[in-house]
C-alpha atoms as a PDB file:
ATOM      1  CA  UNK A   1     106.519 115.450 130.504  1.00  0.00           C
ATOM      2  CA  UNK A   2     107.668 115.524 126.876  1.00  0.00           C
ATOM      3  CA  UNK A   3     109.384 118.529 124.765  1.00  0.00           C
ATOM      4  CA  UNK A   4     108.074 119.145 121.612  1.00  0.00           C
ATOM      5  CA  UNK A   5     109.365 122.475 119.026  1.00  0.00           C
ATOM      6  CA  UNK A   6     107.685 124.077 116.326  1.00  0.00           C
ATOM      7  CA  UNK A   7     105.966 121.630 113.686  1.00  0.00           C
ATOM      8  CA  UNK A   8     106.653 118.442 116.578  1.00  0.00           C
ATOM      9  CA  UNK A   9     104.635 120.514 118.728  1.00  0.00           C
ATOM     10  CA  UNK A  10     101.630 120.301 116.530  1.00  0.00           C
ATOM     11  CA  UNK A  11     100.978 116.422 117.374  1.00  0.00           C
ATOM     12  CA  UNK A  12      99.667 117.833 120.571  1.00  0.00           C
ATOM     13  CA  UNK A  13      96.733 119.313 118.648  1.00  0.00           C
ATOM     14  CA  UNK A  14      95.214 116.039 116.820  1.00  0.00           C
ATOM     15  CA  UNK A  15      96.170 113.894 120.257  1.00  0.00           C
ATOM     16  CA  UNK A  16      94.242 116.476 122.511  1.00  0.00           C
ATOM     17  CA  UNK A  17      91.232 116.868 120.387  1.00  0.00           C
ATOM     18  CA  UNK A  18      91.234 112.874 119.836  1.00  0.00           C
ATOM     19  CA  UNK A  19      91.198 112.446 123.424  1.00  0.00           C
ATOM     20  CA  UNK A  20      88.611 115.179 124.270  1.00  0.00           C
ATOM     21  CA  UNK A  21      86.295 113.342 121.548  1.00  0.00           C
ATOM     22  CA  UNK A  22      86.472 109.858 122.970  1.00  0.00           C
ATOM     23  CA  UNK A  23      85.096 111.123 126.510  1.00  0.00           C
ATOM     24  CA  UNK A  24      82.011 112.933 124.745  1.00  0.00           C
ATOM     25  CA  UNK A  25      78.590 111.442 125.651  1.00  0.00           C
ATOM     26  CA  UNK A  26      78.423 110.457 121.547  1.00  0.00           C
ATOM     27  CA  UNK A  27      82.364 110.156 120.295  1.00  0.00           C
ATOM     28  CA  UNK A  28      82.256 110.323 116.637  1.00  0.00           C
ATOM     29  CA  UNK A  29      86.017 108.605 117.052  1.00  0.00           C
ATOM     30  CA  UNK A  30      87.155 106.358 119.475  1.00  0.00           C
ATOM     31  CA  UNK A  31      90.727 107.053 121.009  1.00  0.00           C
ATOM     32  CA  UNK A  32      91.269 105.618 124.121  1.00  0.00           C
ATOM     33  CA  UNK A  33      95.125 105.793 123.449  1.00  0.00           C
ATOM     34  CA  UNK A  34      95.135 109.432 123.275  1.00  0.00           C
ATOM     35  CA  UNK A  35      93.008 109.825 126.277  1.00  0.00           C
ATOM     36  CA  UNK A  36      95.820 107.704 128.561  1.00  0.00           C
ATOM     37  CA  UNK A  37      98.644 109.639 126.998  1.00  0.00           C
ATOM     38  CA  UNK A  38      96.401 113.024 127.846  1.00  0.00           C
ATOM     39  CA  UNK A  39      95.912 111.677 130.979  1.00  0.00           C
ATOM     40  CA  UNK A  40      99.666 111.036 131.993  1.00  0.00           C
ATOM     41  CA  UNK A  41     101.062 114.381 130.357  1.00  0.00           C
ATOM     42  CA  UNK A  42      98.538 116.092 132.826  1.00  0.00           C
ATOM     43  CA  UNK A  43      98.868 119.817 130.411  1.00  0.00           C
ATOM     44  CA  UNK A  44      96.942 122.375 129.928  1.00  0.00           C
ATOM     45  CA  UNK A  45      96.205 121.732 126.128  1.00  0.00           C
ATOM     46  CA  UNK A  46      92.908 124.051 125.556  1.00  0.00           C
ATOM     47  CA  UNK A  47      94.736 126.047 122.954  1.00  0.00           C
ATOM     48  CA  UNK A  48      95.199 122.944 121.002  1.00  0.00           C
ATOM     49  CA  UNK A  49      91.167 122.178 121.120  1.00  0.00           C
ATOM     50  CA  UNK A  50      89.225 124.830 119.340  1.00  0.00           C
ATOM     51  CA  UNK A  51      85.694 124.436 117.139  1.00  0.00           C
ATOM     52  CA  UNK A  52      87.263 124.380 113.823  1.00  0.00           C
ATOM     53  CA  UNK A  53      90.305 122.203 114.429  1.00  0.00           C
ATOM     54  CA  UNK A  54      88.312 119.906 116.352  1.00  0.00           C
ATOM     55  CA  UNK A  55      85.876 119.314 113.838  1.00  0.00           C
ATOM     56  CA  UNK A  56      88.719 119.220 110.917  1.00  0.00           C
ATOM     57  CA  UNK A  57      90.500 116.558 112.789  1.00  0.00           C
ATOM     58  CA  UNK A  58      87.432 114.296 113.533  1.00  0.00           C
ATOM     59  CA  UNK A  59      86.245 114.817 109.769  1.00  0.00           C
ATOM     60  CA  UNK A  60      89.926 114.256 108.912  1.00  0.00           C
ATOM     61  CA  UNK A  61      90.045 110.754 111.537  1.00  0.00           C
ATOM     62  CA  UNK A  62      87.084 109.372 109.962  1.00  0.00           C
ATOM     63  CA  UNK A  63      87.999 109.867 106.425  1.00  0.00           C
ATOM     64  CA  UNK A  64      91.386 108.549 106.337  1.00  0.00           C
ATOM     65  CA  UNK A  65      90.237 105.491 108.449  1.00  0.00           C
ATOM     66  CA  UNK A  66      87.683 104.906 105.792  1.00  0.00           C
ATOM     67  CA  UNK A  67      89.768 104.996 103.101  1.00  0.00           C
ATOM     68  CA  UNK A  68      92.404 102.952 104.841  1.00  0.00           C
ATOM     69  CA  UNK A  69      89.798 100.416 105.951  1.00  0.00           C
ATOM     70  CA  UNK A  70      88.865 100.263 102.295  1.00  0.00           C
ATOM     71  CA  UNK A  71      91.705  99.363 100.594  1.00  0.00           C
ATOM     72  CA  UNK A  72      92.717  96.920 103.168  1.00  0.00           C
ATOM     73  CA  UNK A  73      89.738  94.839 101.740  1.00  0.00           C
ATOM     74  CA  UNK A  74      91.241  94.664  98.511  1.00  0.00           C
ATOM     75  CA  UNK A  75      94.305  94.178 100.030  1.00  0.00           C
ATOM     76  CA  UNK A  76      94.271  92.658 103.231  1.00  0.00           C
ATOM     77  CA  UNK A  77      97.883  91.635 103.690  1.00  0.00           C
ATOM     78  CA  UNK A  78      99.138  95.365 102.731  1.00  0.00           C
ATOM     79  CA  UNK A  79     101.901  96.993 104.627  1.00  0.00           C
ATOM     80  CA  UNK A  80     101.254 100.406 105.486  1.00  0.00           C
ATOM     81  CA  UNK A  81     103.203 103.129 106.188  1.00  0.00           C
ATOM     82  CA  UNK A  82     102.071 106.253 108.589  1.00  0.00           C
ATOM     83  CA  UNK A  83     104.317 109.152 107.652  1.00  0.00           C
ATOM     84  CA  UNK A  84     104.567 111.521 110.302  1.00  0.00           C
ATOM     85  CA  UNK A  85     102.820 109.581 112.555  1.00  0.00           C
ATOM     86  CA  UNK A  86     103.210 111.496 115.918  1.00  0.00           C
ATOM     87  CA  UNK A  87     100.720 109.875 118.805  1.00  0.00           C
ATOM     88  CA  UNK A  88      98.544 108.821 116.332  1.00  0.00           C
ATOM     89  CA  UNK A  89      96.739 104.804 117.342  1.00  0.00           C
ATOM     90  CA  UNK A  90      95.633 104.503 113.461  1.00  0.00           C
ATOM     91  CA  UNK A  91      96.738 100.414 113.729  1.00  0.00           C
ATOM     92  CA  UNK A  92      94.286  99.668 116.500  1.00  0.00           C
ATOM     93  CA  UNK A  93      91.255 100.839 114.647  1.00  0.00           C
ATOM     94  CA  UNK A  94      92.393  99.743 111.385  1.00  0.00           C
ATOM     95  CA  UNK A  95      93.965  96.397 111.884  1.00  0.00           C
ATOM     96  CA  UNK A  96      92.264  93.590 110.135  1.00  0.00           C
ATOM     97  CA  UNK A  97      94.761  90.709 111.686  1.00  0.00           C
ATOM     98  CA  UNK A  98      96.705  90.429 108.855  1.00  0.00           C
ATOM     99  CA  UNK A  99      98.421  93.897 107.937  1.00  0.00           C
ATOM    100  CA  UNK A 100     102.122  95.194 108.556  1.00  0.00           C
ATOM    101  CA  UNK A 101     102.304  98.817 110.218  1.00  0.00           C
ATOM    102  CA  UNK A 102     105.458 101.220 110.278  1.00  0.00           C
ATOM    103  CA  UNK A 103     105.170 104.618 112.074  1.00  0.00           C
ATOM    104  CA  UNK A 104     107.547 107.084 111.071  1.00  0.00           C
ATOM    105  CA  UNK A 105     108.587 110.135 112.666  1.00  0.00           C
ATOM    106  CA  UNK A 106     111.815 112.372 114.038  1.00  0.00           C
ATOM    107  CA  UNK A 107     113.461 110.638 116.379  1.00  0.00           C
ATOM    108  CA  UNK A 108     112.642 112.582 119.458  1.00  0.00           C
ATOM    109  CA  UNK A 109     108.743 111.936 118.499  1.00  0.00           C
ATOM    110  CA  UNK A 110     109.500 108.015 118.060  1.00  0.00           C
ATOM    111  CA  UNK A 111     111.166 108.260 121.238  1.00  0.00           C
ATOM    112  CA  UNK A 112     108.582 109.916 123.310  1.00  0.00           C
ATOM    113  CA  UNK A 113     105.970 107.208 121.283  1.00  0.00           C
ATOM    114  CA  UNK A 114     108.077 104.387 122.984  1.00  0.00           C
ATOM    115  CA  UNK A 115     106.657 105.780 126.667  1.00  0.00           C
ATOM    116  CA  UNK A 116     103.033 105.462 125.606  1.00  0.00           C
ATOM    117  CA  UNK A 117     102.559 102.679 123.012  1.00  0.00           C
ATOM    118  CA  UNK A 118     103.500  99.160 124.001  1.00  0.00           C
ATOM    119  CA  UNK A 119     105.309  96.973 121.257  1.00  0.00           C
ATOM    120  CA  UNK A 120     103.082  95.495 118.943  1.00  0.00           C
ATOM    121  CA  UNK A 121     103.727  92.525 116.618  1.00  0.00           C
ATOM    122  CA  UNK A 122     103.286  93.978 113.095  1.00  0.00           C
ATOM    123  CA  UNK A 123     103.711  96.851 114.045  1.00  0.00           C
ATOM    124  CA  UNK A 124     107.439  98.720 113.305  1.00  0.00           C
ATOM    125  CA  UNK A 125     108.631 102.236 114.399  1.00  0.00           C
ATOM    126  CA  UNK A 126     111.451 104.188 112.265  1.00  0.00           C
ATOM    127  CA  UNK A 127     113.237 106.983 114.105  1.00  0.00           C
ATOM    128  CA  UNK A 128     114.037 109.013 110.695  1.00  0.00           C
ATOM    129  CA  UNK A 129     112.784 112.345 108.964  1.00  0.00           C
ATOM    130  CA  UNK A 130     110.276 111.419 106.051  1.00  0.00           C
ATOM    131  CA  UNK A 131     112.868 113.246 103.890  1.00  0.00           C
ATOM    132  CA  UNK A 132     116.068 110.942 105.021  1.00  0.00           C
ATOM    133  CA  UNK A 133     116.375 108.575 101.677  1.00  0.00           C
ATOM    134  CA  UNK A 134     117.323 105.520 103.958  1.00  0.00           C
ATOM    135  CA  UNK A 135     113.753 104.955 105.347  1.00  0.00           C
ATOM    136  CA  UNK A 136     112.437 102.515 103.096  1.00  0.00           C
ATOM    137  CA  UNK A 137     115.526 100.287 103.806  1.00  0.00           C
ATOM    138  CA  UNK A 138     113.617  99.715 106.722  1.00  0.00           C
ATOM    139  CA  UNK A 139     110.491  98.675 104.916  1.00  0.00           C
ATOM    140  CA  UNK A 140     109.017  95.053 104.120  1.00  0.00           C
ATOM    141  CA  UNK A 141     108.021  95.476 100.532  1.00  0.00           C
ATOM    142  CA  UNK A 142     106.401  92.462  99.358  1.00  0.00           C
ATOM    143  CA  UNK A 143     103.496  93.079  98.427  1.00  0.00           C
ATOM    144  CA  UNK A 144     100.999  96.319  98.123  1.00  0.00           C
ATOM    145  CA  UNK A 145     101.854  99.738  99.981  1.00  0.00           C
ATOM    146  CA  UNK A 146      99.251 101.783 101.864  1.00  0.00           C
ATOM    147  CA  UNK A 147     101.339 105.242 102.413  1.00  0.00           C
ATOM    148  CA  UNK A 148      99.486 107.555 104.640  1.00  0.00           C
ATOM    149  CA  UNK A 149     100.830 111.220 105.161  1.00  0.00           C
ATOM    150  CA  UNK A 150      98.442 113.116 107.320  1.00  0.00           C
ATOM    151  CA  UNK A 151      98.740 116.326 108.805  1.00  0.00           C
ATOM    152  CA  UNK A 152     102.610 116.481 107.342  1.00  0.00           C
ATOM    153  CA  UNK A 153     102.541 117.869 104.129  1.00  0.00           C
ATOM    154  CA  UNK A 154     101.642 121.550 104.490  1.00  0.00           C
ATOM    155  CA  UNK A 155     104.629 122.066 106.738  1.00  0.00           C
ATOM    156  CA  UNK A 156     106.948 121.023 103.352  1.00  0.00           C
ATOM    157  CA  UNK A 157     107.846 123.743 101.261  1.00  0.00           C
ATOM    158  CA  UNK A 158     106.829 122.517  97.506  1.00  0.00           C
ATOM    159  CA  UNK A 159     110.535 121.015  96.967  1.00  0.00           C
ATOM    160  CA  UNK A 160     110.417 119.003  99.923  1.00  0.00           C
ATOM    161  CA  UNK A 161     107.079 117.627  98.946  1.00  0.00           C
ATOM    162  CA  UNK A 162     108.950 116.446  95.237  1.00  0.00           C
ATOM    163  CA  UNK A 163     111.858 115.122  97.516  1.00  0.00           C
ATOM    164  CA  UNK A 164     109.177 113.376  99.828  1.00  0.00           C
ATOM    165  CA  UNK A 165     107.104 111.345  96.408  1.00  0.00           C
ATOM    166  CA  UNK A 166     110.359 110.708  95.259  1.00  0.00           C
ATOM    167  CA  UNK A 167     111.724 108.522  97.543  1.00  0.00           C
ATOM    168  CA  UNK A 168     108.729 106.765  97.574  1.00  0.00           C
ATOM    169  CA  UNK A 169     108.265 106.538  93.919  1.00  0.00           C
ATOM    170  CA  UNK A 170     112.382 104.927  93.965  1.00  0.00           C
ATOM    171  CA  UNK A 171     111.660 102.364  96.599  1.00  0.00           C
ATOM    172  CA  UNK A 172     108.250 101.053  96.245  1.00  0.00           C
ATOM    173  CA  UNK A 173     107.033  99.475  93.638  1.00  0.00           C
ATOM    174  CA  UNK A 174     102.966  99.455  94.211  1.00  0.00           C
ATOM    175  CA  UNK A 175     101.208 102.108  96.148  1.00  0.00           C
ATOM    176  CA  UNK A 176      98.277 103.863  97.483  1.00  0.00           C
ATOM    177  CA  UNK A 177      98.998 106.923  98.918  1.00  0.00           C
ATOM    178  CA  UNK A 178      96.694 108.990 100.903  1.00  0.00           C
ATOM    179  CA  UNK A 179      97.686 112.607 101.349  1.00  0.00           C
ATOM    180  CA  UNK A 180      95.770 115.294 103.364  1.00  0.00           C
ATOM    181  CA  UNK A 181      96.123 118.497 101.117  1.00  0.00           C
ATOM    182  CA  UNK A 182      95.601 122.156 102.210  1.00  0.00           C
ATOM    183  CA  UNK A 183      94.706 125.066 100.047  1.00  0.00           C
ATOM    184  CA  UNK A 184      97.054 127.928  98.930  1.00  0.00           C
ATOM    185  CA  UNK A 185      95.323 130.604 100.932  1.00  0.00           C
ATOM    186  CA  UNK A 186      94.983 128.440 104.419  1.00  0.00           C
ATOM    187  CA  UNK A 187      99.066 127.846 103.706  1.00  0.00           C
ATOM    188  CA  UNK A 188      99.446 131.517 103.743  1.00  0.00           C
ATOM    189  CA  UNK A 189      97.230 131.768 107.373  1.00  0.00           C
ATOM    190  CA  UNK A 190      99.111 130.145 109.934  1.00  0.00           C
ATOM    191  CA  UNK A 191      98.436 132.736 112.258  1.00  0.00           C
ATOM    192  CA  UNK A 192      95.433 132.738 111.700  1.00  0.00           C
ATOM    193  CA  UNK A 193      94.838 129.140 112.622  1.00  0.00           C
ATOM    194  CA  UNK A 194      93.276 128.668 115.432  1.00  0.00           C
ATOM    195  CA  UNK A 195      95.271 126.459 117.219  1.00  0.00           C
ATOM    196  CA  UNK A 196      98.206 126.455 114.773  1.00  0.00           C
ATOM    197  CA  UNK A 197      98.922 129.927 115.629  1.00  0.00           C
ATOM    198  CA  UNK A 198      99.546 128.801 119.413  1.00  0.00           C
ATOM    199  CA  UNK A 199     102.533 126.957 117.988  1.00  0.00           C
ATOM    200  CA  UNK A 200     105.867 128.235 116.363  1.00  0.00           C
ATOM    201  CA  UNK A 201     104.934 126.020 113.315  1.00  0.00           C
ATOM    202  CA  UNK A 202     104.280 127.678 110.261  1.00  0.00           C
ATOM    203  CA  UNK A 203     102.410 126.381 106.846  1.00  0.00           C
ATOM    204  CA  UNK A 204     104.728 126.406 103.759  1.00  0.00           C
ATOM    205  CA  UNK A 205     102.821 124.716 101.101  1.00  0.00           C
ATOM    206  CA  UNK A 206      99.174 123.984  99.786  1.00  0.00           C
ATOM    207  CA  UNK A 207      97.641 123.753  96.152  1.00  0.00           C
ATOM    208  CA  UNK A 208      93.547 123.795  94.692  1.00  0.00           C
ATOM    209  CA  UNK A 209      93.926 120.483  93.609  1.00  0.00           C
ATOM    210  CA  UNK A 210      95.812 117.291  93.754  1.00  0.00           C
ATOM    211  CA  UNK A 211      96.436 117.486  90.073  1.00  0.00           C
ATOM    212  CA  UNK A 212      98.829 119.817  90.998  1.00  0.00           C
ATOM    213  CA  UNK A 213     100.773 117.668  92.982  1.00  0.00           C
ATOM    214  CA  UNK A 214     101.185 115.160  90.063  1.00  0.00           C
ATOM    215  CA  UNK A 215     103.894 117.669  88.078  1.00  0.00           C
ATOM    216  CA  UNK A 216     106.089 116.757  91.133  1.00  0.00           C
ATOM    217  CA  UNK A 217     106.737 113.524  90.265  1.00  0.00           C
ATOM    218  CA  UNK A 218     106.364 111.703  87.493  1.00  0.00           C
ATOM    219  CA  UNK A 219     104.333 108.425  87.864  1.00  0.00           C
ATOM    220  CA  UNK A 220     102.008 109.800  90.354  1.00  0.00           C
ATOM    221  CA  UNK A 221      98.533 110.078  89.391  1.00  0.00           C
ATOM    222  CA  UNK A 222      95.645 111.436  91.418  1.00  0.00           C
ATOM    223  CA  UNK A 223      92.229 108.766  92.003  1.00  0.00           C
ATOM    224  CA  UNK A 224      90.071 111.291  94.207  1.00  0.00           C
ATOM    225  CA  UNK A 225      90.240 113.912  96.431  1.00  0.00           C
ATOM    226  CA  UNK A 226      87.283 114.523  99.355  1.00  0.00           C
ATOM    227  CA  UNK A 227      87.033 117.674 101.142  1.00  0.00           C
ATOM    228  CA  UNK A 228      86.846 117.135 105.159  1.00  0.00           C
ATOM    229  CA  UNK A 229      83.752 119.399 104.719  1.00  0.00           C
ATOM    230  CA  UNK A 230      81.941 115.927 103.246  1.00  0.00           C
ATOM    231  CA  UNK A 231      82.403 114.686 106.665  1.00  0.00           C
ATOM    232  CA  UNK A 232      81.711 117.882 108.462  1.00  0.00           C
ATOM    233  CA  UNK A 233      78.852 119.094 107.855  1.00  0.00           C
ATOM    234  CA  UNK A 234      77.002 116.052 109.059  1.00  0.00           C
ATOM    235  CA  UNK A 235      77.546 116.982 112.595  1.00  0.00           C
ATOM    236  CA  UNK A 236      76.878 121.110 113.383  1.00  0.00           C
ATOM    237  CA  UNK A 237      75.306 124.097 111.995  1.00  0.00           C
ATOM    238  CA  UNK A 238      78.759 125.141 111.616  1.00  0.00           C
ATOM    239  CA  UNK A 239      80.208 122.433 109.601  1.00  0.00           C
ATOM    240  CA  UNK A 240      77.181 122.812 107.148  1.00  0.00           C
ATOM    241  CA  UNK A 241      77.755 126.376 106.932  1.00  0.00           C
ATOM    242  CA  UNK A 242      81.168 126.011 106.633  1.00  0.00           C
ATOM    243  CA  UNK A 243      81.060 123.511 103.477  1.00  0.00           C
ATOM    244  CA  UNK A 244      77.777 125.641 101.826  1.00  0.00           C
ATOM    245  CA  UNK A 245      78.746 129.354 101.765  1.00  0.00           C
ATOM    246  CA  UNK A 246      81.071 129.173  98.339  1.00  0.00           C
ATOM    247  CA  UNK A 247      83.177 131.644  99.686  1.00  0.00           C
ATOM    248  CA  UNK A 248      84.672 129.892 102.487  1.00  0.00           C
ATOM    249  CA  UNK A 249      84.031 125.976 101.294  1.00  0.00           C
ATOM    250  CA  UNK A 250      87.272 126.128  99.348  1.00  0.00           C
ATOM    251  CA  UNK A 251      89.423 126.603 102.132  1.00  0.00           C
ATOM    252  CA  UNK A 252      89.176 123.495 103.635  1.00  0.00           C
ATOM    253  CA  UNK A 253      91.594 120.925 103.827  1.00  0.00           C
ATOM    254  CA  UNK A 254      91.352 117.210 101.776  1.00  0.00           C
ATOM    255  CA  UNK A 255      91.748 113.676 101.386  1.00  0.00           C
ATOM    256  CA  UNK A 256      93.641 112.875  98.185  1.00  0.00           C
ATOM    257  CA  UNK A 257      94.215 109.522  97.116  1.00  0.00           C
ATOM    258  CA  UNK A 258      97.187 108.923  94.164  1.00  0.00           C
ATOM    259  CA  UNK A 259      98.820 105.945  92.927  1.00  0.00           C
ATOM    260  CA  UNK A 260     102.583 105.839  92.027  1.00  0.00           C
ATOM    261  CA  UNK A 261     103.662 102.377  90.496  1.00  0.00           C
ATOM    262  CA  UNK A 262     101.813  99.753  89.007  1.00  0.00           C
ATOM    263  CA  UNK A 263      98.421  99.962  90.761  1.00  0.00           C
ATOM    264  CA  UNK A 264      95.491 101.394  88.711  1.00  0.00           C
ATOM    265  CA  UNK A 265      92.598 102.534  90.806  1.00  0.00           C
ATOM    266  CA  UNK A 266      89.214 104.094  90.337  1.00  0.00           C
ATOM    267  CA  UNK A 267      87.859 106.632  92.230  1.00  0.00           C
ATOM    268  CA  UNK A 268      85.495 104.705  95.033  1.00  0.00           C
END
């Protein structure tokens, strides 16, 4: 059994709704990581599996791994970086043979990852918050950075966010950073998440578009941003409605891709 508090706790929700995917007749994602972690925690973890999460974190899976997958074509011998990481097995469905990983997380997280996930080579765990400055001492840095923060950021109030991009901006050079962004009026709804609100986490931050994020530190500079409802509405009458009625479209989360350094990208 592991103990996990307020925002930790919320790793439960993408690990349970991974897991519950994978054993569907037709998985959309393939997690057989979370599924033996599941298996040995042996909880009761339905309030962390509901319609709308589960179909925001598949969407979310499948878009990030894209993107990821993507520009580790162009740049096959990238490190990347998984801020936040909690159970997530990102490397084994990514991994082209010649990457670098680093997961980083608290160190209670990184230490309850060390019971499920076997060491790796290329692949590096850091026992740090995302805001501790010393991090990226930790960090290989030849070469281009893949940064992925998924699932973190609306926990951040807006300073912490501008603390966050700035370390990164100050130690890395070249990099692609994938953010998941929420909007302002699903940041002020925590409790009325619904699996978020089974959890003493609360959201603190969320903006309508990425080129808001971009005034909190200068270099950055937003490529594209995809709304999970792209990805969505392929699979239920839900999802479609969900990402056609104008009223409610906006309120789902996104993929935002920015650059901070020397890379120059165009939107794919």
């Amino acid at each position: 059994m592991i103990s996990l508090d307020g925002v930790q706790e919320t790793l439960l929700i993408p690990l349970t709704i991974k897991a519950s995917e994978t054993k569907r007749p037709q998985p959309r994602i393939r997690d057989f990581k979370a599924v033996e972690i599941m298996e040995k925690l042996n909880m009761d973890t339905a309030k962390y599996d509901k319609f709308m999460s589960h179909e925001g974190v598949v969407a979310r899976t499948i878009l990030f791994d894209e993107a990821i997958k993507h520009y580790l074509k162009k740049y096959p011998q990238a490190v990347c970086i998984s801020i936040g990481c909690g159970f997530d097995a990102r490397f084994s469905r990514v991994d082209n043979g010649r990457l670098t990983w680093y997961d980083l997380d608290f160190p209670e997280v990184i230490s309850a990852r060390r019971k499920f996930f076997p060491k790796q080579e290329r692949v590096h765990l850091i026992a740090k918050s995302a805001l501790d400055p010393s991090w990226p001492r930790e960090i290989n840095k030849d070469g281009k950075t893949i940064i992925v923060i998924e699932g973190v950021l609306m926990y951040f109030t807006e300073e912490a966010v501008s603390q966050l991009l700035q370390i990164i901006r100050d130690n890395f050079a070249d990099v692609i950073l994938l953010a998941e962004l929420m909007p302002p009026f699903s940041a002020k709804s925590s409790r009325m998440h619904d699996t978020v609100k089974s959890t003493q986490a609360t959201f603190q931050w969320g903006v309508k578009s990425g080129k808001e994020v971009e005034k909190l530190c200068t270099g950055l500079k937003l490529v594209e941003e995809k709304s999970f409802n792209c990805e969505m509405k392929k699979h239920s009458f839900r999802g479609r409605l969900f990402a056609s009625v104008p009223v409610i479209r906006n309120f789902n989360n996104r993929l935002a891709v920015f650059t901070l350094g020397n890379t120059i990208q165009t939107a794919r």
